[in-house]
Protein backbone atom coordinates (compact mmCIF):
# COMPACT_ATOMS: atom_id res chain seq x y z
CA UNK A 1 63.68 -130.80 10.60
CA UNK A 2 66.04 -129.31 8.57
CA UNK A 3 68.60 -126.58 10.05
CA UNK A 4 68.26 -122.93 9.30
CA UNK A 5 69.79 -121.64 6.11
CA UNK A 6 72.93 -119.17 6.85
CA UNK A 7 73.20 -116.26 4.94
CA UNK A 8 75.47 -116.61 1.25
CA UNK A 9 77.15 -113.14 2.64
CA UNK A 10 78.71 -112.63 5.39
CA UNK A 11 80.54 -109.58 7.11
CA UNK A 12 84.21 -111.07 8.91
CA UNK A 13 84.06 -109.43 12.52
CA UNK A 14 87.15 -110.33 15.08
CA UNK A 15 85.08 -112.81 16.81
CA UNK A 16 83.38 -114.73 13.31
CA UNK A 17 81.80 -113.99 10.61
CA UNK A 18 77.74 -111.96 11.03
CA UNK A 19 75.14 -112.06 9.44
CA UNK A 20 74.81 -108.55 7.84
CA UNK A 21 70.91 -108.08 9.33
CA UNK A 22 73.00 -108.34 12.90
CA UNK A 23 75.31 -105.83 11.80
CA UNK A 24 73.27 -102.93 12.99
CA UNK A 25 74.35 -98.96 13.17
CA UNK A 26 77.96 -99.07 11.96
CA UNK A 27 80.47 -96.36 12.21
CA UNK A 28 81.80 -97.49 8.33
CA UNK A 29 85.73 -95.64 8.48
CA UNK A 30 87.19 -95.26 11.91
CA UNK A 31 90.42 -96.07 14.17
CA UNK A 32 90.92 -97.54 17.75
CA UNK A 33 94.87 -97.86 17.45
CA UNK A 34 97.07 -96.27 14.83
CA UNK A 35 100.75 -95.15 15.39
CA UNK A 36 102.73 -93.24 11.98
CA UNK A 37 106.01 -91.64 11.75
CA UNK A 38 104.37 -88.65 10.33
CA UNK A 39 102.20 -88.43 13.70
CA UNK A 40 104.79 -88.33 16.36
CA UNK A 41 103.14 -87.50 19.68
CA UNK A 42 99.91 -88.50 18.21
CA UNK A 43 99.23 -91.77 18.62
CA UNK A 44 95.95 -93.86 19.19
CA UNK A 45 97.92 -96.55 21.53
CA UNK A 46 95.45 -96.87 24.83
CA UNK A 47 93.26 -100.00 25.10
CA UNK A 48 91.23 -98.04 27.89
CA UNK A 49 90.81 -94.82 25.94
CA UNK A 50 89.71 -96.78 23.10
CA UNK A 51 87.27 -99.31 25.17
CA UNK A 52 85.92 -95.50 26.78
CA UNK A 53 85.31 -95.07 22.97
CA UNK A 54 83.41 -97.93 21.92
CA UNK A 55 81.17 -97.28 25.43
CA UNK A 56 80.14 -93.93 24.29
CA UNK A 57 79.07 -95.33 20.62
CA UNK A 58 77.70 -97.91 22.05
CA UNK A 59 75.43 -95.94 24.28
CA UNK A 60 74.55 -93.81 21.58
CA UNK A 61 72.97 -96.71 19.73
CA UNK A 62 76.04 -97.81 17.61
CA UNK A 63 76.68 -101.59 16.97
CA UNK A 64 79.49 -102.15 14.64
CA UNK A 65 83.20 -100.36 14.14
CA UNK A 66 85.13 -100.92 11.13
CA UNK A 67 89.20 -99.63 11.99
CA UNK A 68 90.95 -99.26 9.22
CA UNK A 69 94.07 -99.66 10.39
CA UNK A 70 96.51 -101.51 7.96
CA UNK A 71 99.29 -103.77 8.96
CA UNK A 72 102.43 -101.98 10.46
CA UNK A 73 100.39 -99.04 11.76
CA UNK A 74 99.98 -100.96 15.45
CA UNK A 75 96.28 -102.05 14.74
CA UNK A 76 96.54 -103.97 18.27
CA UNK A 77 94.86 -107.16 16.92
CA UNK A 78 95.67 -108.53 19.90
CA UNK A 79 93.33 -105.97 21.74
CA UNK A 80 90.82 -105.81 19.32
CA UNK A 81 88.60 -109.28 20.01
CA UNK A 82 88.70 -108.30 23.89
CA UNK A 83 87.43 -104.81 23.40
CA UNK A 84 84.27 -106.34 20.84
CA UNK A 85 83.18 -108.23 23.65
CA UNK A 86 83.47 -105.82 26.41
CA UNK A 87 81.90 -103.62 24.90
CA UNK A 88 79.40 -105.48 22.60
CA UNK A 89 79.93 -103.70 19.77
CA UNK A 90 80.83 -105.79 16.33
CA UNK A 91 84.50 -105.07 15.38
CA UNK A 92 85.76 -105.07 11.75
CA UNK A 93 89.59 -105.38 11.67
CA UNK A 94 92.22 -104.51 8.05
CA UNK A 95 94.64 -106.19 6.69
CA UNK A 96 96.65 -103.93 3.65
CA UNK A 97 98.77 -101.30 3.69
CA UNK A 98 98.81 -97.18 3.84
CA UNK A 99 101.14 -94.98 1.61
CA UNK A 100 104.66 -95.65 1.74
CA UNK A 101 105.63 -92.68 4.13
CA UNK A 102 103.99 -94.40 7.06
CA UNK A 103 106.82 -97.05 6.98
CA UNK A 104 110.45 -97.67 7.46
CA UNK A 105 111.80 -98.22 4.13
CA UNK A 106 113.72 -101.18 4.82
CA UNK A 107 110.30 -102.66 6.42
CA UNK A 108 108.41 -102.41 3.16
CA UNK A 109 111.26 -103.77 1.07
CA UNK A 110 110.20 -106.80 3.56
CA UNK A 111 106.42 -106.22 3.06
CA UNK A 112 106.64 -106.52 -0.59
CA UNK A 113 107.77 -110.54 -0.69
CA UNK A 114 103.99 -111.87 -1.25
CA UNK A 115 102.18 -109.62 -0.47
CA UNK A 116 98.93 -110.47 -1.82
CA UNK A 117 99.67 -113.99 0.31
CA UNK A 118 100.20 -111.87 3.47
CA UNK A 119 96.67 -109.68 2.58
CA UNK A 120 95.64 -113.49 1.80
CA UNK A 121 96.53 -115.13 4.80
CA UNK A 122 94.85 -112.64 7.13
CA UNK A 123 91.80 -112.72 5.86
CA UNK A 124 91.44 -116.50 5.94
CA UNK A 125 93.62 -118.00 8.34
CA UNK A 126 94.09 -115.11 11.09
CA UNK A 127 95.40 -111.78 11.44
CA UNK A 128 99.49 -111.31 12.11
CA UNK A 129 99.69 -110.93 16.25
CA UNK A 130 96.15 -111.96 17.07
CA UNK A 131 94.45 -114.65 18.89
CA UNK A 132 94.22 -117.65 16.78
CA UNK A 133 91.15 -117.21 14.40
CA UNK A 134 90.60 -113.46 14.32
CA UNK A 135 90.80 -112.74 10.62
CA UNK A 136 90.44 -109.05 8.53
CA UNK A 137 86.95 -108.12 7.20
CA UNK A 138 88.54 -106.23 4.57
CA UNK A 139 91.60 -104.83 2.60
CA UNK A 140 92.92 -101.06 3.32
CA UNK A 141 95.19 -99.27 0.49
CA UNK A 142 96.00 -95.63 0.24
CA UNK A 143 96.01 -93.76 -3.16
CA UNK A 144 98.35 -90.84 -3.28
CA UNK A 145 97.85 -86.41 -3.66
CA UNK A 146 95.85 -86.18 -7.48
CA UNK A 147 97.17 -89.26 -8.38
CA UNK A 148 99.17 -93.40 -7.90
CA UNK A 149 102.91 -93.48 -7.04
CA UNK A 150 104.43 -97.36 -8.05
CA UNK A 151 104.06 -98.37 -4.27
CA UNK A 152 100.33 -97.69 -4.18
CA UNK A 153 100.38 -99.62 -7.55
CA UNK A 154 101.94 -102.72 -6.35
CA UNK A 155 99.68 -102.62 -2.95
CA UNK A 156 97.06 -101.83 -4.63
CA UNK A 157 97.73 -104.96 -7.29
CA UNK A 158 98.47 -107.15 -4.39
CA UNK A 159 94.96 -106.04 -2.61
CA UNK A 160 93.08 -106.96 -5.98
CA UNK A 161 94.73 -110.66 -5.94
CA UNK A 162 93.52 -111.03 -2.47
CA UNK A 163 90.09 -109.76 -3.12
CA UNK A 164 90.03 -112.67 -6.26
CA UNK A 165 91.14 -115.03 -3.64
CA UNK A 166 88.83 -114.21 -0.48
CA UNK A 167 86.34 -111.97 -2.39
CA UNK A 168 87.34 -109.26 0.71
CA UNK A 169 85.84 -105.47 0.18
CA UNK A 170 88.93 -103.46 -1.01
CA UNK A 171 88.57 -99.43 1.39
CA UNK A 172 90.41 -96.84 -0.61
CA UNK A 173 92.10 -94.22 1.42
CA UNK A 174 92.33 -91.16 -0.68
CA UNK A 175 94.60 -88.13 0.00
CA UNK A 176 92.17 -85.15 0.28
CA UNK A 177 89.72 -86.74 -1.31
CA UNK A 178 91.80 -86.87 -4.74
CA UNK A 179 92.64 -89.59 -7.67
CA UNK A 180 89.28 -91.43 -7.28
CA UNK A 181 89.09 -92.19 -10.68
CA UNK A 182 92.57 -93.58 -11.10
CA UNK A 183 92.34 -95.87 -7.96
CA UNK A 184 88.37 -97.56 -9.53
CA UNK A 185 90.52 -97.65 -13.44
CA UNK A 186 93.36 -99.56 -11.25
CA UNK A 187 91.49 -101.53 -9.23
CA UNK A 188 87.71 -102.31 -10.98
CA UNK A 189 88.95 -101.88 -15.26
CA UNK A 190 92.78 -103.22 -14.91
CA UNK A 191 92.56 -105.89 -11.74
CA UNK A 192 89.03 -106.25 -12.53
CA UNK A 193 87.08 -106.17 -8.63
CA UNK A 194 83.79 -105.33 -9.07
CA UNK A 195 83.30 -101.71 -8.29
CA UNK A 196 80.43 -102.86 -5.30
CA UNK A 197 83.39 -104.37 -3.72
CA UNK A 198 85.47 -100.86 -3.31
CA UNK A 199 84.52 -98.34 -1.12
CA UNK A 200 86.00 -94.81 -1.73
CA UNK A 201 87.13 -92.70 1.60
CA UNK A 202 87.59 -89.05 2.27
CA UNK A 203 85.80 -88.18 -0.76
CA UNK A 204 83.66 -85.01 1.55
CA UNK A 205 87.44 -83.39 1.75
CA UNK A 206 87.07 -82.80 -2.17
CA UNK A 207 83.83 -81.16 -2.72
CA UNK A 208 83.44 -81.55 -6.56
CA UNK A 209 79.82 -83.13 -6.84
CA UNK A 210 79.85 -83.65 -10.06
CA UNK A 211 82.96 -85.91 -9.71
CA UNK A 212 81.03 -87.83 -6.86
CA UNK A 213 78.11 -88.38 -8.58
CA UNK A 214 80.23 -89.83 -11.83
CA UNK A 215 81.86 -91.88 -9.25
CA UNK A 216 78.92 -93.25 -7.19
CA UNK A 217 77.75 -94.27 -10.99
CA UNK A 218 80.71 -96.36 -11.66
CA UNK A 219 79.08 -98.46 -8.48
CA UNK A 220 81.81 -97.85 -5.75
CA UNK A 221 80.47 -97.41 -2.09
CA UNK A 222 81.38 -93.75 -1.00
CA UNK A 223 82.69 -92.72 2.46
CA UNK A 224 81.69 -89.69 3.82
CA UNK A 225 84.16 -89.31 7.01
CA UNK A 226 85.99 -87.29 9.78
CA UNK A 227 83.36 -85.31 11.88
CA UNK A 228 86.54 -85.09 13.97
CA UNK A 229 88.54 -83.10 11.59
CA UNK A 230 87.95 -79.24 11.81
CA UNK A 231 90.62 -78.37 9.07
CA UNK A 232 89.24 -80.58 6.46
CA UNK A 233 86.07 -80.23 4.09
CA UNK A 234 83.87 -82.18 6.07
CA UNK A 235 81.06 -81.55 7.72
CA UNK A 236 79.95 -78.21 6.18
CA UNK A 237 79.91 -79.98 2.52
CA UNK A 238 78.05 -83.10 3.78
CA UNK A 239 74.55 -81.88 3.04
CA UNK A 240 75.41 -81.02 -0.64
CA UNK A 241 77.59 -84.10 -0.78
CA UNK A 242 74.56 -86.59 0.64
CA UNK A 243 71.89 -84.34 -1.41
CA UNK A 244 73.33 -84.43 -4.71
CA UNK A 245 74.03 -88.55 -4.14
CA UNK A 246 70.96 -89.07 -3.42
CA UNK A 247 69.05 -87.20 -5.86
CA UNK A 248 70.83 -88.71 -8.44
CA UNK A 249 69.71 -92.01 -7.14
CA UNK A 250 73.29 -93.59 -4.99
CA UNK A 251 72.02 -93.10 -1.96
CA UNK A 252 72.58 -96.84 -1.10
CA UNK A 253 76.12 -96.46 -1.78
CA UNK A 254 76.98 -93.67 1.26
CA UNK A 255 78.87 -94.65 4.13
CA UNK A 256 79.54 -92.74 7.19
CA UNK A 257 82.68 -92.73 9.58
CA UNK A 258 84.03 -90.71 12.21
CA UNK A 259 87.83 -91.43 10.78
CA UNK A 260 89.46 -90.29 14.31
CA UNK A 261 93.36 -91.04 13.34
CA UNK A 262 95.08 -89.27 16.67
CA UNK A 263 95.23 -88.35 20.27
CA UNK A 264 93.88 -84.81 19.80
CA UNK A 265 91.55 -85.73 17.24
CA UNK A 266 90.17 -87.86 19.90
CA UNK A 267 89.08 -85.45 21.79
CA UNK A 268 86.89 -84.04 19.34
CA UNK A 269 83.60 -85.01 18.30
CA UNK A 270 84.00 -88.42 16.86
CA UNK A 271 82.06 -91.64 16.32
CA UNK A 272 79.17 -90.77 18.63
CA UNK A 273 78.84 -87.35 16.92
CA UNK A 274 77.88 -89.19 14.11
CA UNK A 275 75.00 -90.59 15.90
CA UNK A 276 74.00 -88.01 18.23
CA UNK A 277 74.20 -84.94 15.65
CA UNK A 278 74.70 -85.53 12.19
CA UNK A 279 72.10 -88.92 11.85
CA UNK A 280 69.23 -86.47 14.03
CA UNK A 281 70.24 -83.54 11.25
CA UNK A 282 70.15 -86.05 8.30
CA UNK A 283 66.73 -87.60 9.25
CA UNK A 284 65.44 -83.63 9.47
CA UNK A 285 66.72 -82.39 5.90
CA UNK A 286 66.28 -85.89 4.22
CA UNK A 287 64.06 -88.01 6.29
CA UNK A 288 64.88 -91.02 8.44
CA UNK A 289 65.52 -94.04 5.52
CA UNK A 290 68.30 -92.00 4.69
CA UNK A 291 70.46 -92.09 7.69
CA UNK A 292 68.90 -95.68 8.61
CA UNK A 293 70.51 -96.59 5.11
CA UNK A 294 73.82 -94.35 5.09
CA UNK A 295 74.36 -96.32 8.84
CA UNK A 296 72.86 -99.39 9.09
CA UNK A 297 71.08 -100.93 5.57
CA UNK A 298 74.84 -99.43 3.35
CA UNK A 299 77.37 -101.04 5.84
CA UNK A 300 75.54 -104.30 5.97
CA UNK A 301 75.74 -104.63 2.00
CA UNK A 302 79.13 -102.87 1.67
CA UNK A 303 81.12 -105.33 4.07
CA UNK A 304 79.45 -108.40 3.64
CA UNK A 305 80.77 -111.46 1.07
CA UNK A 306 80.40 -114.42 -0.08
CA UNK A 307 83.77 -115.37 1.56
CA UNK A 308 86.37 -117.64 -0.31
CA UNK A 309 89.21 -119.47 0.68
């Protein structure tokens, strides 16, 4: 008898690679642990707070978490593998880095010695601090306000060497939803990683739908995130954002996350709100293959690879 044929694509959780059918209702941009200079007082740094959050989503019907939490941001990879299987929900973990102002400058003088190894090495071999075998399913980098400062550049150049090398999806975050275009020129025209390998965050917290729709067409996955987030542009443009996408036929290329980045934010609604409230509302105004795609058919194709290295 021969054995079963595994899939060709694969998404990396903490505990192995999944089959993307088992990857079920993802929350596609979100945070357990994350500690920045510019946060003081703010930090995401309780295993039990964030096990009480991967309860409630996982009660609401949600079965996979992608943190985007970079190296040197206190990702707790350590924690992360013991939380997936308390809790049963599938756990995608980052490798990369964020924008320069979220480190010591001395550290990333120490970063930048092969760095595209480093992005490397955690995605194949295991991630810095964790239990041996827990690799990254993907590669966080930061773009900068309306536009790419030289450190983004050189991340962002090291991020598109380990992509070559592990064939790892590339998430973009963008500040305020800006310089979109320059990050898929940088990363998809001069690196050259296929634009279905790069998916574009924050993009709800600039509302220009013309710009969305010009970048959905370039074939990037867009992220519409941060529920969570009362001051931002979020979910009172989501409607427009999701209608215009979809009317102009990228529907299969939206992504939803609750993007909860610190202690206060965490009391807000977050990654079950998605599920509870917005998926209910987007299966009334759209019907229910679009939130059954922008949850659980989109994640599946935009984090799974054929793996390398």
């Amino acid at each position: 008898m021969n054995a079963p044929s595994r899939p060709s694509h694969s998404v990396r959780t903490v505990l192995g690679d999944l089959d993307p059918a088992e990857l079920g209702v993802c929350d596609a941009h979100d945070h357990l642990f994350l500690r920045s200079p510019r946060l003081p007082g703010e930090e995401l740094d309780d295993p039990a707070a964030a096990e009480a959050v991967l309860r409630g989503f996982a009660a609401a019907g949600g079965r996979a978490f992608v943190q985007w939490t970079p190296a040197g941001m206190w990702r707790r990879a350590d924690a992360l593998p013991g939380l997936s299987r308390a809790t049963g929900v599938h756990l995608v973990a980052a490798t990369g880095l964020h924008q320069a102002v979220h480190y010591d400058p001395a550290e990333l003088d120490r970063r930048y010695e092969g760095l595209a190894g480093f992005f490397t090495a955690e995605l194949t071999t295991g991630l810095r601090g964790a239990p041996e075998g827990v690799r990254a399913g993907l590669i966080k980098v930061a773009g900068d306000y309306h536009g790419l400062d030289p450190h983004t550049r050189r991340v962002m150049a090291a991020a598109a060497e380990a992509h070559h090398a592990t064939g790892a999806p590339i998430a973009v975050h963008h500040e305020l939803g800006t310089a979109a275009p320059d990050v898929l020129d940088l990363l998809c025209e001069r690196h050259g990683v296929p634009p279905e390998r790069v998916v574009l965050g924050h993009l709800n917290r600039f509302p220009d739908l013309r710009l969305h729709r010009e970048l959905a067409a370039r074939g990037a996955f867009v992220a519409l995130d941060g529920p969570s987030r009362a001051n931002h542009a979020t979910d009172h443009h989501l409607f427009d954002t999701v209608a215009a996408l979809v009317e102009a036929g990228h529907g299969g290329q939206l992504l939803l996350g609750g993007d909860t980045t610190t202690r206060t934010a965490r009391s807000a609604p977050g990654p079950t709100h998605l599920l509870t409230a917005l998926a209910p509302r987007l299966a009334r105004a759209f019907g229910p293959e679009v939130p059954h795609g922008i949850l659980t058919a989109n994640p599946a194709r935009a984090f799974a690879v054929e793996w390398r290295g």
